[in-house]
Protein backbone atom coordinates (compact mmCIF):
# COMPACT_ATOMS: atom_id res chain seq x y z
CA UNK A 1 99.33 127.88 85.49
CA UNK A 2 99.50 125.56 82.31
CA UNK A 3 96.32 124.37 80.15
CA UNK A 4 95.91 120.73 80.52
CA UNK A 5 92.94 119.97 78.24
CA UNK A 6 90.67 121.58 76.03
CA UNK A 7 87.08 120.19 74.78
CA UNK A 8 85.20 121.28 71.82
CA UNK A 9 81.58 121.10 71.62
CA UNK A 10 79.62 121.76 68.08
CA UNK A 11 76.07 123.46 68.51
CA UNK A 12 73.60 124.93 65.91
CA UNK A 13 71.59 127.63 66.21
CA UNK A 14 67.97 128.73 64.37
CA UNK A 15 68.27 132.45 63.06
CA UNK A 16 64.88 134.65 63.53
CA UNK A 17 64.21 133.75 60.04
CA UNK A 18 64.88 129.94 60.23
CA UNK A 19 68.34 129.60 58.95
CA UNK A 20 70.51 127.60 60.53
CA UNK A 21 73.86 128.25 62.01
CA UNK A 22 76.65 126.25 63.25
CA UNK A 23 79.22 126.81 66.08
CA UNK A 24 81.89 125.20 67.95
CA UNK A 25 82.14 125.98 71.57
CA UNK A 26 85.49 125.62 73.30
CA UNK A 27 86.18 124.86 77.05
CA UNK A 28 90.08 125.30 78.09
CA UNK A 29 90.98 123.45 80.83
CA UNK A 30 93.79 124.58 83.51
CA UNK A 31 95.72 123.04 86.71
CA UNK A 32 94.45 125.78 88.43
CA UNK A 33 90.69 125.16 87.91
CA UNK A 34 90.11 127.86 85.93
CA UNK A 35 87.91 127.15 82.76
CA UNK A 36 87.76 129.67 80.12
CA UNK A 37 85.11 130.18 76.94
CA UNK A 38 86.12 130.29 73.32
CA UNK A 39 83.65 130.36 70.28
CA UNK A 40 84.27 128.91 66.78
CA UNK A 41 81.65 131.10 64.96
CA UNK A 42 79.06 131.03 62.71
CA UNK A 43 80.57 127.86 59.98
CA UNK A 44 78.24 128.87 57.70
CA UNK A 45 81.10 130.32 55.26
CA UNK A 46 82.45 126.50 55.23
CA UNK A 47 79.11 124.76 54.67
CA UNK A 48 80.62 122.35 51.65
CA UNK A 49 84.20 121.94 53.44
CA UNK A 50 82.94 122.13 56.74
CA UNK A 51 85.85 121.06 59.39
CA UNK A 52 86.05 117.61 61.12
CA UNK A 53 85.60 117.89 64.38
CA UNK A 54 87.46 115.56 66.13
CA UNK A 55 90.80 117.11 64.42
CA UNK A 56 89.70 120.87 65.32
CA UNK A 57 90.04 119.13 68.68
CA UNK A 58 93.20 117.55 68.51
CA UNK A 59 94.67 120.64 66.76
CA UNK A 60 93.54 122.52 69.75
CA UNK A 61 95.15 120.93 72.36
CA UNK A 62 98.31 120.48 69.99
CA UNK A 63 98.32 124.47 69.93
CA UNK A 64 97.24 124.69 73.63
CA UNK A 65 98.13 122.09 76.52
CA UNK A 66 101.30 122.68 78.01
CA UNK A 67 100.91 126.44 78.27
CA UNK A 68 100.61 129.26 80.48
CA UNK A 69 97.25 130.95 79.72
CA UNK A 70 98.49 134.04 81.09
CA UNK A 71 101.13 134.19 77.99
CA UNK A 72 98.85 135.22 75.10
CA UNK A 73 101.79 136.71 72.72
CA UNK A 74 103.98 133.92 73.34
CA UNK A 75 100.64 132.12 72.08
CA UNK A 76 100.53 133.93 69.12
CA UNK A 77 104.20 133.43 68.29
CA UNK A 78 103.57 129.52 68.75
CA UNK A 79 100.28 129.35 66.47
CA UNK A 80 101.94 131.65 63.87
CA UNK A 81 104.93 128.79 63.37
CA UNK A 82 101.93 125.89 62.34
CA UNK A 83 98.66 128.66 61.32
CA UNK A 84 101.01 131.02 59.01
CA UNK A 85 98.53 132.90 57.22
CA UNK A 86 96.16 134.31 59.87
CA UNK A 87 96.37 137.92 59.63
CA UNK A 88 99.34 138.07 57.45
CA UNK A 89 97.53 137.44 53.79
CA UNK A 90 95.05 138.76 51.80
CA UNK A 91 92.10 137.12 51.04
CA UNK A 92 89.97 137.98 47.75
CA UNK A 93 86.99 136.39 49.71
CA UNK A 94 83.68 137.28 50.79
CA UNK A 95 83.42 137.32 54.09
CA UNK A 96 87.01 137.65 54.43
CA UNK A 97 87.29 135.11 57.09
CA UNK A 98 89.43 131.73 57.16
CA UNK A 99 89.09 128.75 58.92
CA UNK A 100 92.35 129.28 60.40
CA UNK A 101 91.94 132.91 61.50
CA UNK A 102 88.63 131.36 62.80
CA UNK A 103 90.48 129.11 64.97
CA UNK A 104 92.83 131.20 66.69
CA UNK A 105 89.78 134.25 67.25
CA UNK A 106 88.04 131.10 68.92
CA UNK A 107 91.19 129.96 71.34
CA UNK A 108 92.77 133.43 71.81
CA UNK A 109 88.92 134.37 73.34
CA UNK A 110 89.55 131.02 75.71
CA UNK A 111 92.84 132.40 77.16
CA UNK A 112 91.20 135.81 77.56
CA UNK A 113 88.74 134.48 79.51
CA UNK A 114 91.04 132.37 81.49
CA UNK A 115 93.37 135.43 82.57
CA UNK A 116 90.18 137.83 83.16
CA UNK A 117 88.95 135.12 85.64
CA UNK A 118 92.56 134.58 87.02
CA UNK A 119 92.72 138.18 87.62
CA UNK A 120 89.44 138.76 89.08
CA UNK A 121 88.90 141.69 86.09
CA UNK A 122 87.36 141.96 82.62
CA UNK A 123 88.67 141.20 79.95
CA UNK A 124 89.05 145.02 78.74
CA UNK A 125 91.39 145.81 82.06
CA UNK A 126 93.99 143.51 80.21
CA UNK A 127 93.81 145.34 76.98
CA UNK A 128 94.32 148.48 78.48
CA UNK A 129 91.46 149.70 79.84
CA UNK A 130 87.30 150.54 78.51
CA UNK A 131 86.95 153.92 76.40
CA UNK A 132 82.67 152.91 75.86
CA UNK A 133 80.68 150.19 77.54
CA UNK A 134 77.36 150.56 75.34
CA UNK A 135 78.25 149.87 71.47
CA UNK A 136 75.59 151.56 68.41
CA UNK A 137 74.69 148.46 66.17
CA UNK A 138 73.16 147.98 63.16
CA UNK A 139 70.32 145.07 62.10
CA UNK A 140 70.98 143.50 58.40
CA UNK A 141 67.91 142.72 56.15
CA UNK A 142 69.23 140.91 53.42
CA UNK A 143 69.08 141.02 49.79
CA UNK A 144 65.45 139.91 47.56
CA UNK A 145 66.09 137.02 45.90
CA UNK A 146 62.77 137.86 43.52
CA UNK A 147 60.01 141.06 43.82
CA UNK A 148 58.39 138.34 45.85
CA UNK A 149 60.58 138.89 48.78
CA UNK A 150 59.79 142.60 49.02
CA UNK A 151 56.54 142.30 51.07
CA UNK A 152 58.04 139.91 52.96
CA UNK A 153 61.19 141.97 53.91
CA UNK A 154 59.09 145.01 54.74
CA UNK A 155 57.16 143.12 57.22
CA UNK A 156 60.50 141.93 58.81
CA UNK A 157 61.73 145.58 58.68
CA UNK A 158 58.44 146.70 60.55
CA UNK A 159 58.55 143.39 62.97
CA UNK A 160 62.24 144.90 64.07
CA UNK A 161 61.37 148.56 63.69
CA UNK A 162 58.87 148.02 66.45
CA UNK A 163 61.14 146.40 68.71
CA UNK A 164 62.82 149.71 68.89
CA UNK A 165 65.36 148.87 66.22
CA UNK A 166 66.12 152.48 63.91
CA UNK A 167 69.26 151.37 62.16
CA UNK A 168 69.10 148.83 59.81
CA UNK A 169 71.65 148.11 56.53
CA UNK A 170 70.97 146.20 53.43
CA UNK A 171 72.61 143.63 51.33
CA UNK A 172 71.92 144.01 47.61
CA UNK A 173 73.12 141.73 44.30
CA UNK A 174 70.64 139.02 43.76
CA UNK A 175 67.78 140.82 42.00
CA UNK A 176 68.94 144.69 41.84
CA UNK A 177 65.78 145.59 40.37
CA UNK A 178 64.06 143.94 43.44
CA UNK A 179 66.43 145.45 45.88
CA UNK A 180 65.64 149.10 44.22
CA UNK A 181 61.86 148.10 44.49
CA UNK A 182 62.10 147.44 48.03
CA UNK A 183 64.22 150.12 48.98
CA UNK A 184 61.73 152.38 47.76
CA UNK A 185 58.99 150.85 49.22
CA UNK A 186 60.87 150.86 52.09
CA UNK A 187 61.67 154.90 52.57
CA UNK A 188 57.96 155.27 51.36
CA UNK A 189 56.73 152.73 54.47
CA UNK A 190 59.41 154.26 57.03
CA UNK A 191 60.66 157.19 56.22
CA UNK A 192 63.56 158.86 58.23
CA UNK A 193 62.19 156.97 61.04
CA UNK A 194 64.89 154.58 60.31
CA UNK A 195 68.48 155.12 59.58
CA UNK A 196 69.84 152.99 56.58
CA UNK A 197 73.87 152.70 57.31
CA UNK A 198 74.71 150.83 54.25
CA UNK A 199 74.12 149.30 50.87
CA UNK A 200 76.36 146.36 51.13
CA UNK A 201 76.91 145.10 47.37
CA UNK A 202 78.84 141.93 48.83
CA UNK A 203 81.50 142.19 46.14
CA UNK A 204 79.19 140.67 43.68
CA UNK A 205 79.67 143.68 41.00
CA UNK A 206 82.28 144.88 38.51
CA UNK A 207 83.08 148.45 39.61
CA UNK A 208 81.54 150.19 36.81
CA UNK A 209 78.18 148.05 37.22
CA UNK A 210 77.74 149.23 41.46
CA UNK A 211 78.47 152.73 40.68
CA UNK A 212 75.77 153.07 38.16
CA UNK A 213 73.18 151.08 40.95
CA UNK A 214 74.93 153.54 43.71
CA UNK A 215 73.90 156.30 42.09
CA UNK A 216 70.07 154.35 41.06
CA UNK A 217 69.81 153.86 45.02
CA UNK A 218 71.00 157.24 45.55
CA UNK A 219 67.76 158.72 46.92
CA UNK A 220 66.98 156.13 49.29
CA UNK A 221 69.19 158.03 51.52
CA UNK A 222 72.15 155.54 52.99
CA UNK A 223 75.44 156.85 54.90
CA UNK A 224 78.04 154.69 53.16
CA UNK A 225 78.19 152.07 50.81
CA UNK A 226 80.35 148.64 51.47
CA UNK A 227 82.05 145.75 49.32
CA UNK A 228 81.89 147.70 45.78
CA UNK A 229 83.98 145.71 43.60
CA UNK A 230 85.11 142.21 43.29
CA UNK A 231 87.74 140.34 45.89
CA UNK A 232 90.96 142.86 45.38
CA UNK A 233 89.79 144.79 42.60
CA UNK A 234 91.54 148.51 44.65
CA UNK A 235 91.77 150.36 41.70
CA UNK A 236 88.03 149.85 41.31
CA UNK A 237 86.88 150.79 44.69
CA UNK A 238 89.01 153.60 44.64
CA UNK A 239 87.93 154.98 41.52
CA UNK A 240 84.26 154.91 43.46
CA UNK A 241 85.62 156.64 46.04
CA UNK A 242 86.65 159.16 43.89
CA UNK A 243 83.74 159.40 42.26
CA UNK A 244 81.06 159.49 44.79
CA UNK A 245 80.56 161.58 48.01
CA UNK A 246 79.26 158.53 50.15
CA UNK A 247 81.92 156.95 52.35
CA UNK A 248 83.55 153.75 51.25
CA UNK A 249 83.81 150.57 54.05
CA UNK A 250 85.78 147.33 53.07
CA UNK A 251 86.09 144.31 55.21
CA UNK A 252 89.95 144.09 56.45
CA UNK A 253 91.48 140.26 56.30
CA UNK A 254 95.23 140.55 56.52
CA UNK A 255 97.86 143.28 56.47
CA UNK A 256 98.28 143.02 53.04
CA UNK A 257 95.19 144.02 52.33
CA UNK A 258 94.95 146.63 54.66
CA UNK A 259 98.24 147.99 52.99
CA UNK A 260 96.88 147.84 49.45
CA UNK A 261 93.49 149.24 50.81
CA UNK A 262 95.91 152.56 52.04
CA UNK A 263 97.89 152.45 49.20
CA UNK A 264 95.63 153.05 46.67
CA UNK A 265 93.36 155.11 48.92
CA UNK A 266 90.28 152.51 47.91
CA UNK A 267 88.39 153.22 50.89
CA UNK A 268 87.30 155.99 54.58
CA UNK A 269 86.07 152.80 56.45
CA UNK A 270 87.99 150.09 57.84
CA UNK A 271 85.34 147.15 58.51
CA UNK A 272 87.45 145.35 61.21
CA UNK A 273 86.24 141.97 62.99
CA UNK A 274 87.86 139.68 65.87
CA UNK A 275 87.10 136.75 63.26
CA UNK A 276 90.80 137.51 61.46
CA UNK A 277 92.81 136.00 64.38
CA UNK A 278 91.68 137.10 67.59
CA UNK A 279 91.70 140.66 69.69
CA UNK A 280 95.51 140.95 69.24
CA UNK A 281 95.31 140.86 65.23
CA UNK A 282 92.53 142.68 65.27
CA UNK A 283 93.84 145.49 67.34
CA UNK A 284 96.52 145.95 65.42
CA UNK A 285 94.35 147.21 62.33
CA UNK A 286 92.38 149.51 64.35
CA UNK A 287 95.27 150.98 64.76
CA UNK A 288 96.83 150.97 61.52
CA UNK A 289 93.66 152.72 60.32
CA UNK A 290 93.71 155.42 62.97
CA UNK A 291 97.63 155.51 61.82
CA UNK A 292 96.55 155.78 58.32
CA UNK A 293 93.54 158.25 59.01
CA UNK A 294 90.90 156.68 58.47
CA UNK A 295 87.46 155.35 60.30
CA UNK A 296 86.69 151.83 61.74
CA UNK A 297 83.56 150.34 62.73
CA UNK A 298 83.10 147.27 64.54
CA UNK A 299 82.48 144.12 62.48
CA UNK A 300 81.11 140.79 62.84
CA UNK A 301 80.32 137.01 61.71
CA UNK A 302 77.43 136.69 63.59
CA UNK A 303 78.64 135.31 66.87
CA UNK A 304 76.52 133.90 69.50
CA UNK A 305 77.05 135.89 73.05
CA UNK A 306 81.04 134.06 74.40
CA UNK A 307 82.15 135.11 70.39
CA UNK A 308 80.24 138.53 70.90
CA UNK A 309 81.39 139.42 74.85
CA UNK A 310 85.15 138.75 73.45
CA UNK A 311 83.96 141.37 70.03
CA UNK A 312 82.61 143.72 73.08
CA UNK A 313 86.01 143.72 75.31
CA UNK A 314 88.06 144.64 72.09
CA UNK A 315 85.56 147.41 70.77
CA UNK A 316 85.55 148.59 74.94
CA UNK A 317 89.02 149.35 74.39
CA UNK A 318 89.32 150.97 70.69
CA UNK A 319 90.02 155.14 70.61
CA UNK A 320 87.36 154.96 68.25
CA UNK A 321 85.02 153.76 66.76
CA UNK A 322 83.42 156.04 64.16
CA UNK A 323 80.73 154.01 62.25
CA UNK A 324 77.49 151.78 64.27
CA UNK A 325 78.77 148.45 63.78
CA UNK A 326 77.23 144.81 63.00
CA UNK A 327 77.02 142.77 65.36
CA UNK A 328 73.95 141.48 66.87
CA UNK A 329 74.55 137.53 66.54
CA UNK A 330 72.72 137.68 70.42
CA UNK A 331 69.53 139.21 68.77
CA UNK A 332 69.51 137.23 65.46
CA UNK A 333 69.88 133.64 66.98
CA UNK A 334 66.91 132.10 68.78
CA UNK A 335 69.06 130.10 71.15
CA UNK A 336 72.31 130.80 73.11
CA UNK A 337 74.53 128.75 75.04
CA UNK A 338 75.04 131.08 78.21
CA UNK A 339 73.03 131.79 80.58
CA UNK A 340 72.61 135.86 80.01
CA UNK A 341 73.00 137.03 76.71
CA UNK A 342 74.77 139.95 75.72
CA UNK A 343 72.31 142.91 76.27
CA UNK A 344 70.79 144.74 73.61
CA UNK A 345 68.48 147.26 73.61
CA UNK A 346 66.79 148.89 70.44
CA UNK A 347 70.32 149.52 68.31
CA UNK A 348 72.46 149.43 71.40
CA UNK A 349 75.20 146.54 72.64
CA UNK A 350 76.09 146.94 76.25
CA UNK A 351 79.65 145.58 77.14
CA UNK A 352 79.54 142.46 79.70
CA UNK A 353 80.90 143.55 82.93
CA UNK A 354 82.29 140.49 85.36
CA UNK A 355 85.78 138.75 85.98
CA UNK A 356 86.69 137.09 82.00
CA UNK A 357 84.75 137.61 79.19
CA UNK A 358 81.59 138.25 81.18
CA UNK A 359 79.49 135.04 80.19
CA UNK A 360 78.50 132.06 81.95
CA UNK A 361 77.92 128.91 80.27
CA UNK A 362 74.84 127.26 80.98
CA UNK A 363 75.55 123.33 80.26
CA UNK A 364 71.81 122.50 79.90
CA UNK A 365 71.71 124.48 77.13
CA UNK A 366 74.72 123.55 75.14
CA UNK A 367 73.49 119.83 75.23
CA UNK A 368 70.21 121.13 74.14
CA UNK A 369 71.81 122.98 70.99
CA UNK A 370 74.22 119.71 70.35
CA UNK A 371 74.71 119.00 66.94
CA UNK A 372 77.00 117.55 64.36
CA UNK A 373 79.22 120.07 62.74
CA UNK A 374 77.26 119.42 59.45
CA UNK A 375 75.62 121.81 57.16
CA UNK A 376 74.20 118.70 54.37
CA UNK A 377 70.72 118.78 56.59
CA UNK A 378 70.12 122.54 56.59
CA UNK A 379 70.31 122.99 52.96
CA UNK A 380 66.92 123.60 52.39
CA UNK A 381 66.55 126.29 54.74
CA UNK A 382 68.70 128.42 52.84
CA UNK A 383 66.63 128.29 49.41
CA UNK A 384 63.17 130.39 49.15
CA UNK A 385 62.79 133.24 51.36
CA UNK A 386 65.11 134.13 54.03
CA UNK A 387 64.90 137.15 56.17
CA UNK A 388 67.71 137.12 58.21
């Protein structure tokens, strides 16, 4: 079997609160008639250098016709020769996502899909077999801009809490004072009724600066604390670690960093998502951290349900995962481009079961959600209030 052709489709997609996403879909093409489903996910991250589309498609079938879909190491070894940095360098980023590692997460998901339906199984079978089909998940509310957000995000926080959602984390680091105020407001409103995972400081702070707001947010009662220091700064976040009894969770983006991230002992929780080059990268750093000793939870860009199902197979097949993880792109977005989402219910991800990655594109739908890959139109949806 060889890949003869592969198409690329951009979409966007309307967050709950408005926002705007983008997304390229990918469709691989093989002489045996077997199509599979990548996604590109969630361009936000690239909104000022966002990729041309017409060479994303070119360098995909550059990287891709003329191969055996079946042969997804020798893949690897091929992209690794042109792509040479996916997985292999650190990046003092926030998220800690490339366009390159991007790229491969979106193709490597394509081949998946492609051998799953060649073989009849899912995509988990292929990676060794499922440990968990239903996944604990966490919803974000992000950060107050102003004390004007605060009513505003506690409505949201109800809106979800009502839909059966009891786990929620919170980004902080554009108005502490306001984040503070609605955190309190917050436990006041809900109680323990709702578990708060994480503060998530987004790397905005020097080290010094998020342990004194830690220890300010301290009664609000959160189980760890994530992104506490700027890009690479590990001798900051471990000198947190040291001095705080609240677990520590990083983002992981190449081996490098997941080295120096062991090395100095800067954090319990590796954040790992398929975003850094695909279920084989990925894999590879869930086990480095069970190696190393320490936790993993199951990370995210926000996918939309063909980037989330391909999340889903690799979490399936992890010893462990110790921490709820983040990804509910199938909840947040209003639109999809399949034709069943990935199934949530209340803080709960169930695995797709079916030949592949478990999804079925519906083509109505991703000519519906056509769109340039373009983000100069949607800039005024990310000023004021967003909610996530």
């Amino acid at each position: 079997m060889k890949v003869t052709d592969v198409e690329l489709f951009p979409v966007k997609t309307t967050r709950r609160s408005g926002a705007v996403s983008r997304h390229v879909v990918l469709k691989v093409h093989t002489d045996e008639g077997v199509t599979g489903l990548g996604e590109f996910s969630d361009l936000g991250i690239y909104r000022y250098m966002m990729p041309d589309i017409d060479n994303l498609a070119t360098a995909a079938r550059q990287l891709m016709v003329g191969i055996n879909p079946l042969e997804i190491t020798a893949f690897h070894k091929k992209v690794a020769k042109v792509l040479k940095y996916y997985g292999h360098h650190s990046m003092p980023i926030y998220p800690p996502y490339t366009l390159d590692s991007q790229f491969v997460a979106a193709m490597e998901m394509a081949l998946y899909d492609i051998s799953g339906k060649w073989h009849n199984t899912p995509v988990y079978n292929l990676l060794g077999g499922k440990v968990r089909d239903v996944f604990e998940v966490t919803y974000p509310i992000f950060s107050c801009k102003d004390p004007e957000d605060i009513p505003v995000r506690l409505d949201w926080a109800q809106q979800l809490y009502d839909e059966g959602w009891d786990r929620m984390r919170y980004y902080v680091g554009e108005d502490l004072e306001a984040d503070e105020r609605f955190l309190q407001a917050f436990r006041e409103r809900f109680g323990k009724n709702i578990t708060l995972k994480a503060i998530d400081f987004q790397r905005k702070l020097y080290w010094k600066d998020t342990l004194y707001w830690i220890e300010r947010f301290r009664p609000f009662e959160f189980q760890l604390v994530e992104s506490v220091s700027f890009g690479e700064d590990y001798e900051g976040m471990a000198e947190i670690r040291r001095r705080i009894d609240i677990p520590v969770s990083e983002h992981i983006s190449s081996y490098a960093n997941a080295l120096r991230m062991i090395q100095h002992s800067a954090v319990d929780v590796f954040n790992v998502s398929i975003q850094i080059g695909g279920i084989q990268t990925a894999l590879k750093f869930y086990n480095l951290a069970e190696a190393a000793g320490l936790k993993c939870l199951l990370s995210t860009t926000q996918e939309m349900s063909i980037g989330t199902a391909a999340t889903c197979h690799m979490g399936a097949v992890v010893p462990e995962l110790h921490v709820p993880g983040d990804v509910v792109g199938p909840v947040l977005y209003l639109e999809d481009v399949v034709k069943r989402r990935v199934k949530y219910e209340g803080a709960r991800m169930y695995l797709p079961e079916g030949p592949g990655l478990g999804v079925e594109l519906d083509e109505e739908k991703l000519a519906e959600l056509s769109s340039p890959l373009s983000e100069w139109d949607t800039l005024g949806s990310h000023s004021g209030v967003v909610v996530q």
